[in-house]
Protein backbone atom coordinates (compact mmCIF):
# COMPACT_ATOMS: atom_id res chain seq x y z
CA UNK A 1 91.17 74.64 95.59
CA UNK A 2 94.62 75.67 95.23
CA UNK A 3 95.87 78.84 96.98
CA UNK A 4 99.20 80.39 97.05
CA UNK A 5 99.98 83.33 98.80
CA UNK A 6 103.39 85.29 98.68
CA UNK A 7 104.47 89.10 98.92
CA UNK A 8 106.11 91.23 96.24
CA UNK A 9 109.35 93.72 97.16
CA UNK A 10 107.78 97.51 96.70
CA UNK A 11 109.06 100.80 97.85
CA UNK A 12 111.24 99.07 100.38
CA UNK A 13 107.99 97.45 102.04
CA UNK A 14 106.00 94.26 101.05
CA UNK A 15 102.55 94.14 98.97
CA UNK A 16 100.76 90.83 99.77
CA UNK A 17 99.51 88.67 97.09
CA UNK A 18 96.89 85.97 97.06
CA UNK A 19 96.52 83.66 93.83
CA UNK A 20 93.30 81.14 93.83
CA UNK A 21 93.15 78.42 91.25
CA UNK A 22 94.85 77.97 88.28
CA UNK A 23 94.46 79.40 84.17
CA UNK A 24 93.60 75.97 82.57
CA UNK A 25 92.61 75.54 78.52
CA UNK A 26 93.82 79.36 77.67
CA UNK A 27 91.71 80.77 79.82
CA UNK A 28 93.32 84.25 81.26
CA UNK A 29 93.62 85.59 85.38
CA UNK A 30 91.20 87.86 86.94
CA UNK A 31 93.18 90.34 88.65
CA UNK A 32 90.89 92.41 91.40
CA UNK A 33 91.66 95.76 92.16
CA UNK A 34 90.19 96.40 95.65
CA UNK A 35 88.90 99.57 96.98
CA UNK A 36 89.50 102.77 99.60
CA UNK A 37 91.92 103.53 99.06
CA UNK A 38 92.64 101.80 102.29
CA UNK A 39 90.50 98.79 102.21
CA UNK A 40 91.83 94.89 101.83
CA UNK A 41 91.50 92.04 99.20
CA UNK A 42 89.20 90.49 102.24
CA UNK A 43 85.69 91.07 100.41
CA UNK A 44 86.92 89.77 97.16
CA UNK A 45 86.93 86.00 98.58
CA UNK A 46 83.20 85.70 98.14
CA UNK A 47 84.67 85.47 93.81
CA UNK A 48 87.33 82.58 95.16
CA UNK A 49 84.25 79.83 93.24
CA UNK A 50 85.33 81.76 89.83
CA UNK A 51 88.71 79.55 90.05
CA UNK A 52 86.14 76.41 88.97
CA UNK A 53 85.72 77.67 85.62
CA UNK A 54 89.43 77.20 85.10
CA UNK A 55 91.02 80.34 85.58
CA UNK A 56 93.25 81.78 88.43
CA UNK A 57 91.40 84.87 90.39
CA UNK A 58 94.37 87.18 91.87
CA UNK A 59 94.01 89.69 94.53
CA UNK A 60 96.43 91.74 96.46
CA UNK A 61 96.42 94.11 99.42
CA UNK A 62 97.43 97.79 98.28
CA UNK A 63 100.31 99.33 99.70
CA UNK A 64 99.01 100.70 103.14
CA UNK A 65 96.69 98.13 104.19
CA UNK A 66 95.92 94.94 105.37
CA UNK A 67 98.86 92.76 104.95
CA UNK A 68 100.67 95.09 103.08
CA UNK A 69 100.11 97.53 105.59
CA UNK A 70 102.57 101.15 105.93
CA UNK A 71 101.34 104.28 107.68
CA UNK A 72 103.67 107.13 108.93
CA UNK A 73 104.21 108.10 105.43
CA UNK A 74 101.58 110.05 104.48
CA UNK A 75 103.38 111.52 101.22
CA UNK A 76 102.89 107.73 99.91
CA UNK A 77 99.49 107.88 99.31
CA UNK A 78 98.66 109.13 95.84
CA UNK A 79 98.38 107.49 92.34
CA UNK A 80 101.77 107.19 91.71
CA UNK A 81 102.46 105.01 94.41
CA UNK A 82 99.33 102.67 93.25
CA UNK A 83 99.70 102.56 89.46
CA UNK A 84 103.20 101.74 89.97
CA UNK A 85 102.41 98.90 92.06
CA UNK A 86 99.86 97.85 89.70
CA UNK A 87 102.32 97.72 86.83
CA UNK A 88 105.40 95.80 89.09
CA UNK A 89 103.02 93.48 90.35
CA UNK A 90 101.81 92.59 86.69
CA UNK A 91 105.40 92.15 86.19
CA UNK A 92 106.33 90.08 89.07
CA UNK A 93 103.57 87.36 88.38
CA UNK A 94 104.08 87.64 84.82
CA UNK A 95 100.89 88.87 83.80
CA UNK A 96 101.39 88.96 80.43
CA UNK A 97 97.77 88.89 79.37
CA UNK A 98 94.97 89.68 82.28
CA UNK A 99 91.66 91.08 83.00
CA UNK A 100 90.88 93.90 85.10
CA UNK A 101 87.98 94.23 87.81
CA UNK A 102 88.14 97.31 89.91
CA UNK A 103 86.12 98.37 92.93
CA UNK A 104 84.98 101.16 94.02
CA UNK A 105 88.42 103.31 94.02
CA UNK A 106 90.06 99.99 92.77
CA UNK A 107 87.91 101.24 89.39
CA UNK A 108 89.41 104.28 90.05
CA UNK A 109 92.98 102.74 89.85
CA UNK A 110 91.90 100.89 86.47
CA UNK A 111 90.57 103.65 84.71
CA UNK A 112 93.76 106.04 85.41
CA UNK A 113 95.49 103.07 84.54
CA UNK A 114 93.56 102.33 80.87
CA UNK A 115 93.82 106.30 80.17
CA UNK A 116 97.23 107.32 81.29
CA UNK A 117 99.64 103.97 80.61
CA UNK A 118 97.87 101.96 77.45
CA UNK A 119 98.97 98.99 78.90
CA UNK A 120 99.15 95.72 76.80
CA UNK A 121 97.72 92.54 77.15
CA UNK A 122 94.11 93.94 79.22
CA UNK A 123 91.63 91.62 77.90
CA UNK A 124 88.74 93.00 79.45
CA UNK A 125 87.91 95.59 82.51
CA UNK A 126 85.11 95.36 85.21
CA UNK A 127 84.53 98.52 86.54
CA UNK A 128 82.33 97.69 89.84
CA UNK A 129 80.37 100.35 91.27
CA UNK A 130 83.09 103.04 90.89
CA UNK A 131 83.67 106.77 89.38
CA UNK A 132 84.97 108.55 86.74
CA UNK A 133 84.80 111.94 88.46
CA UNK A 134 85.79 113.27 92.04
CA UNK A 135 83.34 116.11 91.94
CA UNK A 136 80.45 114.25 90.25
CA UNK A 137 80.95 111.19 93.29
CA UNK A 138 80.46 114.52 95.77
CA UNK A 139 78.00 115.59 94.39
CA UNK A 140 75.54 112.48 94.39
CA UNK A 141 76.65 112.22 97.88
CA UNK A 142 75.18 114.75 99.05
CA UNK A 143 72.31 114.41 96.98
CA UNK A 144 71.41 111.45 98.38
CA UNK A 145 72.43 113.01 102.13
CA UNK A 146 69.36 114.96 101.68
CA UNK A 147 66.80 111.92 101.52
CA UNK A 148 68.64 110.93 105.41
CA UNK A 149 66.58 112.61 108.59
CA UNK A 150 66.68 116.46 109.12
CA UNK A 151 68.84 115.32 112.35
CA UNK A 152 71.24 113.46 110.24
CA UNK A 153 71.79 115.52 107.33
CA UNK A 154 72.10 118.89 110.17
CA UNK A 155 74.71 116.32 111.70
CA UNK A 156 76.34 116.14 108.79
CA UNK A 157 76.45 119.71 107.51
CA UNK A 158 77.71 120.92 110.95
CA UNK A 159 80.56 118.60 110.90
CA UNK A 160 81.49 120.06 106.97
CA UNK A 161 81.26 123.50 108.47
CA UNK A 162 83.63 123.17 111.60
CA UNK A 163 86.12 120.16 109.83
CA UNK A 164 84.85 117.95 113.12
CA UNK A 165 84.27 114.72 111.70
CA UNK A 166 83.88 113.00 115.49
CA UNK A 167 81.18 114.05 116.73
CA UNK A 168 78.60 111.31 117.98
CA UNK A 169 75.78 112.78 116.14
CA UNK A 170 77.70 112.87 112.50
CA UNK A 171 79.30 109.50 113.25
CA UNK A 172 75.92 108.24 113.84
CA UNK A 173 74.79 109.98 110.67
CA UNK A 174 77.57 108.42 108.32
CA UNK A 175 76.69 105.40 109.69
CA UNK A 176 73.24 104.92 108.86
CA UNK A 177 74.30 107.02 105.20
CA UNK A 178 76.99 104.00 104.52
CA UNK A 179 74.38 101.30 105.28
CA UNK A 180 71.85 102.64 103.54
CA UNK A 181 74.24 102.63 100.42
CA UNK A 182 77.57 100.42 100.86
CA UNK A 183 77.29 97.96 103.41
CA UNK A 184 76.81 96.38 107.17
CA UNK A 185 79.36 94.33 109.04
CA UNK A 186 76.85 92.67 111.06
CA UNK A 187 74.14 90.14 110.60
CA UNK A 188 74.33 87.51 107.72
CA UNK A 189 77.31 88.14 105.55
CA UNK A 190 80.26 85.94 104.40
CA UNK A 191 83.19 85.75 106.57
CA UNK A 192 85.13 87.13 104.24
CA UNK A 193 83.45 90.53 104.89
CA UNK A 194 82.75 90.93 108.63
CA UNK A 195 86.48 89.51 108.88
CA UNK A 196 88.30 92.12 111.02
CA UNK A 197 90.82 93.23 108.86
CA UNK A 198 93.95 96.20 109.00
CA UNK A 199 92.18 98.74 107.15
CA UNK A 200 94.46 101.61 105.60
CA UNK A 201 92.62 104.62 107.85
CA UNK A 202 95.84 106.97 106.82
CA UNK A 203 95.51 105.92 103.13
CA UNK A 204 92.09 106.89 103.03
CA UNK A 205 92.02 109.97 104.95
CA UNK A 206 95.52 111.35 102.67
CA UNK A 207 94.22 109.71 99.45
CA UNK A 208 90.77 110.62 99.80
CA UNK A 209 89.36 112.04 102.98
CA UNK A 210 86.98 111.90 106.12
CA UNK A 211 84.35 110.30 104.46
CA UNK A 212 83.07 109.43 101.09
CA UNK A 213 81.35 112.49 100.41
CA UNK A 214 84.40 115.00 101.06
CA UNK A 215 87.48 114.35 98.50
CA UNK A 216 90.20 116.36 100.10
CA UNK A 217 93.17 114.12 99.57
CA UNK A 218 95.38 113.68 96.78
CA UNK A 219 92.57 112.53 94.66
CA UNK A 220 90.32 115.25 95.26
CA UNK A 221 90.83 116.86 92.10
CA UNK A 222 90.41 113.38 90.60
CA UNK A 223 88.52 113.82 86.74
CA UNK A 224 88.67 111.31 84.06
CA UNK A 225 85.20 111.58 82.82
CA UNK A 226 86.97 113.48 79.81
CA UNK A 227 88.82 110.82 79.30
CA UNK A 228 87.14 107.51 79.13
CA UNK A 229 87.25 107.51 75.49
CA UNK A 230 90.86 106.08 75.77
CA UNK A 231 89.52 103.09 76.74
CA UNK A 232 90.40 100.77 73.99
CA UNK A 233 89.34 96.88 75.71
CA UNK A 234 85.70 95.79 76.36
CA UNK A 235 84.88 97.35 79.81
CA UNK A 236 81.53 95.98 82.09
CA UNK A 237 79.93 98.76 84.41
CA UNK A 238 78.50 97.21 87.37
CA UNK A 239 76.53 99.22 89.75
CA UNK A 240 73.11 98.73 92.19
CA UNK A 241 70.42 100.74 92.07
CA UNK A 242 71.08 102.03 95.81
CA UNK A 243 74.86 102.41 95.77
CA UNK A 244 77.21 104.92 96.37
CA UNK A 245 77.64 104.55 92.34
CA UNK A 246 74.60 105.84 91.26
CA UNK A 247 72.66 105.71 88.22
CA UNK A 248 74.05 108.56 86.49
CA UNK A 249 77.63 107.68 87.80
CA UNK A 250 77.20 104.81 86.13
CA UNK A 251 75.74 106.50 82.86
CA UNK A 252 78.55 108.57 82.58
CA UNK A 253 80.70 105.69 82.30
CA UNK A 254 78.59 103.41 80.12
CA UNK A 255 78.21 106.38 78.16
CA UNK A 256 81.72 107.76 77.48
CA UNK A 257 83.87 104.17 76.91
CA UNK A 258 83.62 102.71 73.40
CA UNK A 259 83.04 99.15 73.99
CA UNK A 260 80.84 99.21 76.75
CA UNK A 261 77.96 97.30 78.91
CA UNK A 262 76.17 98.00 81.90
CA UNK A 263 74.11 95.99 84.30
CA UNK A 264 72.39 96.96 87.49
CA UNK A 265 71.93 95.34 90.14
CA UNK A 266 68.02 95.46 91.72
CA UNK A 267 68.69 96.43 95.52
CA UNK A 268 72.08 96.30 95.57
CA UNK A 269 74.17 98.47 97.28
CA UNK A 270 78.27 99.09 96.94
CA UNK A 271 79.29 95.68 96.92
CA UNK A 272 77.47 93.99 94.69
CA UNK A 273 79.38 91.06 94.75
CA UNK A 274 78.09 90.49 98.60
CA UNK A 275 74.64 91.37 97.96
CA UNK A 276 74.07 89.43 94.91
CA UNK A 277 77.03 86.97 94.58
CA UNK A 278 75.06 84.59 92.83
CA UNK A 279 73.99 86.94 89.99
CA UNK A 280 77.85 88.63 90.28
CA UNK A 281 79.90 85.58 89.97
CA UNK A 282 77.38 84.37 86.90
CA UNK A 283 77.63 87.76 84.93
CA UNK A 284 81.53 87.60 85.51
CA UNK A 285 81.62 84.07 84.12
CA UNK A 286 79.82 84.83 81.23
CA UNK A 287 81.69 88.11 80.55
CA UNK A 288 85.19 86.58 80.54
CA UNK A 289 84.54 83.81 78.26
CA UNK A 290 82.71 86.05 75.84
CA UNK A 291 85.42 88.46 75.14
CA UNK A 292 87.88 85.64 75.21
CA UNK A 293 86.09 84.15 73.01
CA UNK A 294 85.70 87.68 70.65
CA UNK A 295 89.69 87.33 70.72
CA UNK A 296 89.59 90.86 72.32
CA UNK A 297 93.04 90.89 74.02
């Protein structure tokens, strides 16, 4: 399987680019928006098989991590600095024509994208266990911090009250809350995943915040729910029933974008795509070549 790897001139710094496969009988590029804001492309490996049904699958390090990694510059870590990229790395690679899957806040990143720039040539979007609201994310957080242990959720609350977010108790606390509903580094997982990797801490904590249940960074005031409707390509909401995208996160996607479809994923949690590849990597499959086919782009 082919891979090419290179880095694209941004802001006077590097973002890293990785490019599997190749786009063979018309078929267009996945292009994978990863999540954080902070995180790396690392995860998205476990989709490097999609290349066999003839289409390149490109992912790329944000500004801030991994190996596009920048910290010291705290003011750099809001949505213009990632749309931007977004749009000069379509150019770079000549993306003329593309699909979008977004993560997490990598669906985040699509969705201001969609609404605010009407770009051309988006096929189709994948909007993967993500968010169209700040406040609604904080508030199913903390809905679902009150099925943890009295001890954990009291860890918790005490750390909101003082703005301590180090304690052992609370760390303990947002531990067991992230497995429960994102994911564990240890035990049988790909590579790919457990992979120790340059994670953006500084682009989280200025973009977003502490944790994922406190948005106190530049996107706290984050709301597109009222928006969605702008939408204009065929967009696929993928969430698991016990993920940090819950139910009604979900529904208030599925329900606000025109052309929309939704499938949940039985026991999965925020990464889908780990917990179910199998099931992931089919849907995908079938959802590219269908609106291709539909001539949606």
């Amino acid at each position: 399987m082919k891979i090419t790897e290179g880095y694209m001139p941004y802001l006077g710094y590097q973002t890293y680019y990785r490019i599997v496969g190749e786009c063979r009988d018309k078929r267009k590029p996945l292009l994978l928006l990863h999540g954080g804001p902070g995180s790396t492309h690392n995860y998205f490996e476990v989709l490097d098989v999609l290349a066999d049904t003839g289409r390149s699958i490109i992912s790329y390090d944000q500004l801030g991590c991994g190996n596009s990694y920048v910290e010291g510059h705290p003011e750099l870590w809001c949505q213009k600095t990632w749309d931007n990229e977004l749009i000069e790395l379509r150019k770079h690679l000549g993306l003329d024509e593309v699909h979008l899957l977004g993560q997490s806040w990598g669906g985040m990143l699509a969705i201001e994208y969609l609404c605010d720039y009407h770009p051309k040539g988006v096929a189709s979007v994948i909007l993967s266990s993500t968010l169209p609201s700040a406040s609604l994310w904080a508030r199913e957080q903390h809905r679902m911090i009150r099925l943890l242990s009295e001890e954990d959720q009291e860890a918790i609350a005490e750390a909101e009250r003082t703005g301590h977010f180090d304690s052992p108790g609370y760390l303990a606390a947002n531990s067991r809350f992230m497995e429960r509903h994102c994911d564990s580094l240890f035990g049988d997982v790909p590579e790919c995943v457990s992979r120790p990797k340059r994670a953006g801490k500084e682009a989280y904590l200025y973009g977003w915040g502490p944790n994922e249940y406190n948005p106190t960074g530049s996107l706290g005031n984050w709301e597109y729910t009222d928006k969605l409707d702008r939408i204009n390509c065929p967009a696929l909401i993928i969430s698991g029933t016990d993920d940090l995208c819950t139910p009604l996160i979900a529904k208030t996607m599925y329900d606000r974008i025109p052309d929309a479809r939704w499938e949940l994923f039985e026991g999965c949690r925020h990464m889908c795509f780990v917990d179910d590849t199998e099931k992931y990597i089919r849907l995908l499959a079938e959802w590219l070549d269908q609106t291709e086919k539909n001539g949606c782009v």
